[in-house]
N, C-alpha and C. Protein backbone atom coordinates (compact mmCIF):
# COMPACT_ATOMS: atom_id res chain seq x y z
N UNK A 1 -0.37 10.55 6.07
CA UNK A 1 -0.68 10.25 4.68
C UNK A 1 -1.86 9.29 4.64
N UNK A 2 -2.56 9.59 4.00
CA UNK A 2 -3.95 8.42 3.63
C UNK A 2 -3.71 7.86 2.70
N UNK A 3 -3.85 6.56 3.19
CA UNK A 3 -3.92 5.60 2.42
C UNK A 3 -5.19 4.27 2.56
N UNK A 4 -5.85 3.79 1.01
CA UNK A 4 -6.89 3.49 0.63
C UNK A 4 -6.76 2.39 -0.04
N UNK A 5 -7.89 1.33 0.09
CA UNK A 5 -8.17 0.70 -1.01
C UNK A 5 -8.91 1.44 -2.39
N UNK A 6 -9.62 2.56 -2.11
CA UNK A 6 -10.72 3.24 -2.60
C UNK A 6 -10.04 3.82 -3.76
N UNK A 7 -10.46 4.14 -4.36
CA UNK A 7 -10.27 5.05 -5.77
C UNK A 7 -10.47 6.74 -5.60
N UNK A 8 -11.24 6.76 -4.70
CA UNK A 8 -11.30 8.45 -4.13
C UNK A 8 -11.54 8.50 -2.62
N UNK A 9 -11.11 9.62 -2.34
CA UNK A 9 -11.20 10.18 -0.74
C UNK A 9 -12.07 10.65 -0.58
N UNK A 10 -13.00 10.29 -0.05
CA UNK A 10 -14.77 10.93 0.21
C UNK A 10 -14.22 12.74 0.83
N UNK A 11 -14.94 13.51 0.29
CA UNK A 11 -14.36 14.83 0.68
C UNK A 11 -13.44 15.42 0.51
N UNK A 12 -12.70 14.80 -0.67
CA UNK A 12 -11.24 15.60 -1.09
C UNK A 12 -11.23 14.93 -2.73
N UNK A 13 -10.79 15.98 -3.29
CA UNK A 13 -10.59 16.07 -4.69
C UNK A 13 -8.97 15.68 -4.95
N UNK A 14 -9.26 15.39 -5.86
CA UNK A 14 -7.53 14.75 -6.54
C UNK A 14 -6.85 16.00 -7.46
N UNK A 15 -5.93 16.28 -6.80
CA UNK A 15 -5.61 17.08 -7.85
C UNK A 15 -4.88 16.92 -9.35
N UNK A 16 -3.78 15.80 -8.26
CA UNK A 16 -2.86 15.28 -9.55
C UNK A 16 -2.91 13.84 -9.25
N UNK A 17 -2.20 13.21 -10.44
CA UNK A 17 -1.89 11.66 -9.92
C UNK A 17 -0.33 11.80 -10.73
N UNK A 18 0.71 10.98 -9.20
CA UNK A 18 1.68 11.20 -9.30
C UNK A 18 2.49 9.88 -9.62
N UNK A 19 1.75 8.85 -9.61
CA UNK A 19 2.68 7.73 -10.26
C UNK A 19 1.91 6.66 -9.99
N UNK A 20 2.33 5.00 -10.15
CA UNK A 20 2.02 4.11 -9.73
C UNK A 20 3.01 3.79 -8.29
N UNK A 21 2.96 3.44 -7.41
CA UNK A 21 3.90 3.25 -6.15
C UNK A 21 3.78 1.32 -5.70
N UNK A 22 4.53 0.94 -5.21
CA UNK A 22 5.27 -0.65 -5.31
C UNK A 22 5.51 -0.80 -4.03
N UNK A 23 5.50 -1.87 -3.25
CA UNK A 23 6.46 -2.40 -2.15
C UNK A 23 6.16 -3.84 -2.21
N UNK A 24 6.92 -4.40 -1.52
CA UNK A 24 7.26 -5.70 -1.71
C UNK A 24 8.03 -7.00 -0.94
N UNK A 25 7.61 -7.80 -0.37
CA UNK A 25 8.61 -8.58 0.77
C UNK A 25 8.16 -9.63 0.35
N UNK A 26 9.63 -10.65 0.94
CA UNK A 26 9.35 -12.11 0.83
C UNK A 26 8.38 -12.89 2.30
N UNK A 27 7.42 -13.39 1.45
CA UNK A 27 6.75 -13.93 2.54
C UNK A 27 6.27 -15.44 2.44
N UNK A 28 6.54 -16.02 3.47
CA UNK A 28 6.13 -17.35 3.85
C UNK A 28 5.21 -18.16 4.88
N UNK A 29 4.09 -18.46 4.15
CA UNK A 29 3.15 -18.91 5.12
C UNK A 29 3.45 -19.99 6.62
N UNK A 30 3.07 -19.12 7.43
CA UNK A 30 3.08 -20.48 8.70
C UNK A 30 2.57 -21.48 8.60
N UNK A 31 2.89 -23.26 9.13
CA UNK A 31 2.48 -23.83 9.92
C UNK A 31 0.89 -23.80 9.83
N UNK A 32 0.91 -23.28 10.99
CA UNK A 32 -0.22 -22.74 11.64
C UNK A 32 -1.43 -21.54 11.12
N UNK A 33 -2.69 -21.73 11.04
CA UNK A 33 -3.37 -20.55 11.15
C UNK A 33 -2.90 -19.06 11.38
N UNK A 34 -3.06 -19.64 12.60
CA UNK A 34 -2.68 -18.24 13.12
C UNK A 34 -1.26 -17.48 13.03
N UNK A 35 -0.46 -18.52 13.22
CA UNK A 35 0.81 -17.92 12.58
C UNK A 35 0.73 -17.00 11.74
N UNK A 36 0.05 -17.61 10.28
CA UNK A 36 -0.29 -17.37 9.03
C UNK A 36 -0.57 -16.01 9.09
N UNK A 37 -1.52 -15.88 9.95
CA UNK A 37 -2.63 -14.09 10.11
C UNK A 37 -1.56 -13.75 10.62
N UNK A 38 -0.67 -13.88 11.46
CA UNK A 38 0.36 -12.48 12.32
C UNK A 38 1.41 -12.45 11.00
N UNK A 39 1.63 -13.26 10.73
CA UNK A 39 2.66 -12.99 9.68
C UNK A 39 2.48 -11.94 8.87
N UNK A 40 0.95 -12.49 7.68
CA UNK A 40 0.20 -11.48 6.63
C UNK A 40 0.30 -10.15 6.97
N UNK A 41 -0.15 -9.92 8.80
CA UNK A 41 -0.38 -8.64 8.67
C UNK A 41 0.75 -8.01 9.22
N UNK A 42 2.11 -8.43 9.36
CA UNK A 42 3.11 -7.96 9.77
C UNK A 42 3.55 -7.56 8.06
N UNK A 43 3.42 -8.44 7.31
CA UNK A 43 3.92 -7.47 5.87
C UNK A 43 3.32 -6.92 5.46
N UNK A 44 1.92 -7.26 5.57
CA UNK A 44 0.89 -6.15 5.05
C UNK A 44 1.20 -5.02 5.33
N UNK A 45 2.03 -4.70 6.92
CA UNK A 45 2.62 -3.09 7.83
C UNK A 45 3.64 -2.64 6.88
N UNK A 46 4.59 -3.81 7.04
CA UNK A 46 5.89 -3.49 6.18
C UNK A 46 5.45 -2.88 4.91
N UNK A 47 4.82 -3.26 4.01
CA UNK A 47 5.30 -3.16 2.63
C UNK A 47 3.83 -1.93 2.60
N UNK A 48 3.15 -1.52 3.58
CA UNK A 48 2.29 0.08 3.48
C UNK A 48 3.95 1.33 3.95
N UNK A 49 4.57 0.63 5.20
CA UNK A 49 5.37 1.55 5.50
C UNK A 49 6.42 2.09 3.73
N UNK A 50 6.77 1.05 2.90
CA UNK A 50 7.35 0.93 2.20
C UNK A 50 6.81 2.07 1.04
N UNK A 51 5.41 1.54 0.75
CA UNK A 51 4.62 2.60 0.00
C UNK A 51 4.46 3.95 0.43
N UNK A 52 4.15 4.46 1.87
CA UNK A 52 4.41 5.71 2.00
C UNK A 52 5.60 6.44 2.02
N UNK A 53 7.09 5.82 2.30
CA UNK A 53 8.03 6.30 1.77
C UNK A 53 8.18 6.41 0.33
N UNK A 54 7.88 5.86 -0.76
CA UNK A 54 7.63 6.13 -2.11
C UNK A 54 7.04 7.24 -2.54
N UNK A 55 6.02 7.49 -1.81
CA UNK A 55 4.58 8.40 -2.29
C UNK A 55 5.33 9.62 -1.75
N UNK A 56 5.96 9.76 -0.54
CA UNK A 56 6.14 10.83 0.34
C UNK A 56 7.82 11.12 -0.91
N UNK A 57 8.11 10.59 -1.19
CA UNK A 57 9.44 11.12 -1.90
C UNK A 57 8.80 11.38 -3.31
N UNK A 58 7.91 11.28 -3.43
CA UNK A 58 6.90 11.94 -5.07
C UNK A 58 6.52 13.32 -4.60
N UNK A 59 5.83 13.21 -3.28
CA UNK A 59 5.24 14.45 -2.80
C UNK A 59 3.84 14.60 -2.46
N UNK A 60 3.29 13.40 -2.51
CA UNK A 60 1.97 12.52 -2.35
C UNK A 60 1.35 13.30 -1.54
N UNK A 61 0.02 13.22 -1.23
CA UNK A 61 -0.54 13.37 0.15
C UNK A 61 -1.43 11.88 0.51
N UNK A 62 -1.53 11.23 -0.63
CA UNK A 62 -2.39 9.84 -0.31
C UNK A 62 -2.13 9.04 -1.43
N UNK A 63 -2.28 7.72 -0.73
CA UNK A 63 -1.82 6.82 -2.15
C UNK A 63 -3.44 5.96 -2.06
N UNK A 64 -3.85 5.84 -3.64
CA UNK A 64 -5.37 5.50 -3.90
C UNK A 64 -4.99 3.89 -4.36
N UNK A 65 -6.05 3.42 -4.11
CA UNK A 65 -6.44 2.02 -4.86
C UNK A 65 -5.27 1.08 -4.65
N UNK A 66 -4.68 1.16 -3.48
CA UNK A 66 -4.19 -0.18 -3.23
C UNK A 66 -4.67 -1.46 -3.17
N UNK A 67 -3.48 -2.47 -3.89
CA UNK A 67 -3.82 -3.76 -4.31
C UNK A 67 -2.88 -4.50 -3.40
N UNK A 68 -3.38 -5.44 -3.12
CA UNK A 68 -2.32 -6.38 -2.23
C UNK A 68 -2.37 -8.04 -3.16
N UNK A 69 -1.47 -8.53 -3.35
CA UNK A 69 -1.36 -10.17 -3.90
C UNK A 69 -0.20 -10.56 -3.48
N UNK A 70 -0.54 -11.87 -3.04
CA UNK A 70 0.24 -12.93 -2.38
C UNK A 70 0.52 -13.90 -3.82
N UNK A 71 1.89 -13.82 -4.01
CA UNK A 71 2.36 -14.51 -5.10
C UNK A 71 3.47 -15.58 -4.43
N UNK A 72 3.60 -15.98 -3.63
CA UNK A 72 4.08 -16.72 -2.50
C UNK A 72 6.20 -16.94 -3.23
N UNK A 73 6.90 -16.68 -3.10
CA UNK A 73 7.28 -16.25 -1.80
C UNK A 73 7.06 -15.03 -1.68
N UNK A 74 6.69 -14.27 -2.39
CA UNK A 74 6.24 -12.64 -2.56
C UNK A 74 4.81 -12.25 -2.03
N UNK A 75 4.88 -10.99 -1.45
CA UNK A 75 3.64 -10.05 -1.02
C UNK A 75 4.32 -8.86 -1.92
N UNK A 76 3.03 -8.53 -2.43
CA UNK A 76 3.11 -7.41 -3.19
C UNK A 76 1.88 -6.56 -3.48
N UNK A 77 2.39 -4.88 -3.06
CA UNK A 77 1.53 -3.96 -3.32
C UNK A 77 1.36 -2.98 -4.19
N UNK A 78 0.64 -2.68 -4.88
CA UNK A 78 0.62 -1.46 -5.41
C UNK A 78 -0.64 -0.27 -5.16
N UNK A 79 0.11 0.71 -5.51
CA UNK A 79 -0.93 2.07 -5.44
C UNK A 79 -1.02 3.08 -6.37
N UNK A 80 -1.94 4.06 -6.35
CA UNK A 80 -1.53 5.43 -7.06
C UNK A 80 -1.19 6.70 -6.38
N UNK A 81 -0.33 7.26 -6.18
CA UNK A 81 0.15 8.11 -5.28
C UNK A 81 -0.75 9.28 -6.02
N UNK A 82 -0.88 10.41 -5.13
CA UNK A 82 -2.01 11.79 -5.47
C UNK A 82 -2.14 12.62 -4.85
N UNK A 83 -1.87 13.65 -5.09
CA UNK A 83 -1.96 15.08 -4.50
C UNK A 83 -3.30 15.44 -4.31
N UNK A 84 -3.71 16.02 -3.32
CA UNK A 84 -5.14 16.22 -3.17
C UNK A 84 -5.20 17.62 -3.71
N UNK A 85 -6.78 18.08 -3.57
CA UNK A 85 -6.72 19.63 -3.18
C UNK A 85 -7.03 20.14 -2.01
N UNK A 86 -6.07 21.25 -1.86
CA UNK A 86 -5.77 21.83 -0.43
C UNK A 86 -7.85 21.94 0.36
């Protein structure tokens, strides 16, 4: 499944748009720097894995224009799930 910050897939047409799609974890900054970065991008994983189970139970083939915000204790994403053309 592709997934984007982008608004379109260079070389593929949209066919449909199938919803807005969500995921979401509690997150808490490290300490440390670096902590901080392994953490971010350990939910950043989580909560994409989260979104393609969403999209994939719509029937998705890609979810467009993902947003990521840190609302602390919250990480939160959203997308637009979308059927391409074949």
């Amino acid at each position: 499944m592709i997934i984007t910050t982008s608004n379109t897939i260079e070389g593929r047409a949209i066919k449909e748009y199938l919803g807005i799609v969500t995921g979401a974890q509690i997150f808490q900054l490290s300490v440390s720097a670096k902590g901080a970065e392994k953490k971010w991008a350990s939910t950043c994983n989580d909560i994409i894995r989260l979104i393609k189970q969403e999209a994939a139970a719509l029937g998705a083939d890609a979810v467009i224009a993902i947003r990521f915000c840190l609302d602390e204790p919250r990480a939160v994403a959203t997308g637009t799930a979308v059927k391409l053309e074949a």
